[in-house]
Protein backbone atom coordinates (compact mmCIF):
# COMPACT_ATOMS: atom_id res chain seq x y z
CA UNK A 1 0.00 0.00 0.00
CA UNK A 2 2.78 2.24 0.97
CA UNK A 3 4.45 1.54 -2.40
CA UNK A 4 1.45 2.35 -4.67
CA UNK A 5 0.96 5.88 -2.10
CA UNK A 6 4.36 6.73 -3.46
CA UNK A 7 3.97 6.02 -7.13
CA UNK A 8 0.81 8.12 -7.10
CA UNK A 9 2.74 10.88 -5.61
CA UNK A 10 5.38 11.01 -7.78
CA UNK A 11 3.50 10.26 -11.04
CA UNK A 12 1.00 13.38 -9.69
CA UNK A 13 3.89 15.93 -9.18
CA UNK A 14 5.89 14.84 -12.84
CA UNK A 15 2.25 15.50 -14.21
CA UNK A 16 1.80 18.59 -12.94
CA UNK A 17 5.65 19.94 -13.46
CA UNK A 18 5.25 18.48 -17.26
CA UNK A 19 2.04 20.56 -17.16
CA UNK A 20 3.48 23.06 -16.64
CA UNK A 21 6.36 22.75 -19.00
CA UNK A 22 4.71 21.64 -21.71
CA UNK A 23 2.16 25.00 -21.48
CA UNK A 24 5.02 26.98 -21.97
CA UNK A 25 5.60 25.20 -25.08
CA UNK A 26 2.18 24.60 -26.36
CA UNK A 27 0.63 27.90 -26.30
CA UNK A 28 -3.32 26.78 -24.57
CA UNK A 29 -5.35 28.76 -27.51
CA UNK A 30 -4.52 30.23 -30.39
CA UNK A 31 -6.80 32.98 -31.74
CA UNK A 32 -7.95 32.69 -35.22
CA UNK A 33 -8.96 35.23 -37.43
CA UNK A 34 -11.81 34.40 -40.31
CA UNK A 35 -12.40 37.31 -43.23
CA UNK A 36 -15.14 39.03 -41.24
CA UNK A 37 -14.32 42.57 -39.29
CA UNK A 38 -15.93 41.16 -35.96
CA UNK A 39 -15.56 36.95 -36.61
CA UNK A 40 -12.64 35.73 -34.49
CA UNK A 41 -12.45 31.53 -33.17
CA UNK A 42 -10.57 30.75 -30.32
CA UNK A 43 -8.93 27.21 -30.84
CA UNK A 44 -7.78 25.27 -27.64
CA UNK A 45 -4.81 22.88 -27.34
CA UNK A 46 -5.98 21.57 -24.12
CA UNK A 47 -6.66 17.82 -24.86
CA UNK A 48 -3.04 17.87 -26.80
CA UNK A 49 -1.64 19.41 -23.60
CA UNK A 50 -3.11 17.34 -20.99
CA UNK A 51 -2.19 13.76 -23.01
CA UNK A 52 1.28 15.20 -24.16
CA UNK A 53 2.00 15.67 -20.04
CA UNK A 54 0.09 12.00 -19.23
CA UNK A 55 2.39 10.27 -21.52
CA UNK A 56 5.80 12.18 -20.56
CA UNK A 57 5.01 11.75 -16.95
CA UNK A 58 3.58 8.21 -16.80
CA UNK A 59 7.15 7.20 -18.76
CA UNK A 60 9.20 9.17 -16.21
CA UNK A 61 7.31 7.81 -13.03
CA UNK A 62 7.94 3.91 -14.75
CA UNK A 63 11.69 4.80 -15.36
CA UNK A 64 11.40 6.41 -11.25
CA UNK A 65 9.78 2.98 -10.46
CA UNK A 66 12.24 0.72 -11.63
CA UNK A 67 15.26 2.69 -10.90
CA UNK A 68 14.51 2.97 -7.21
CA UNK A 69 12.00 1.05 -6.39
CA UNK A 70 13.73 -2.51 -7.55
C-alpha cells in the first residue's frame, strides 16, 4: 500500500511539473482570425496538452519505479 501511495505521488507531481512545461511550449489557444471585421475563433490545445504531459510523466514515473523502487 505504501508503495502504490508513493507512485501516485510522484506520477501526480511529474504531471503537474510536465504541465506546466509543456504549457510553456504549447501555447493553450490560439486565436484565429476568419475574413469578417468582428468573426474571431478561439482554438484550444488543451486535450493535446493534458495527453502530451500524461504520456511524458507516466514514462518518467515507470523509469522512477524501476530505478529505485527494484
Amino acid at each position: 500500500m505504501e508503495l502504490a501511495a508513493s507512485l501516485l505521488l510522484i506520477l501526480l507531481i511529474y504531471f503537474f511539473g510536465c504541465l506546466a512545461l509543456i504549457q510553456e511550449v504549447i501555447k493553450p489557444y490560439k486565436a484565429v482570425i476568419n475574413q469578417g471585421p468582428h468573426s474571431k475563433i478561439i482554438v484550444t490545445n488543451y486535450s493535446k496538452i493534458i495527453l502530451i504531459s500524461l504520456l511524458i510523466s507516466s514514462a518518467t514515473t515507470t523509469l522512477a519505479y524501476f530505478l529505485f523502487f527494484s
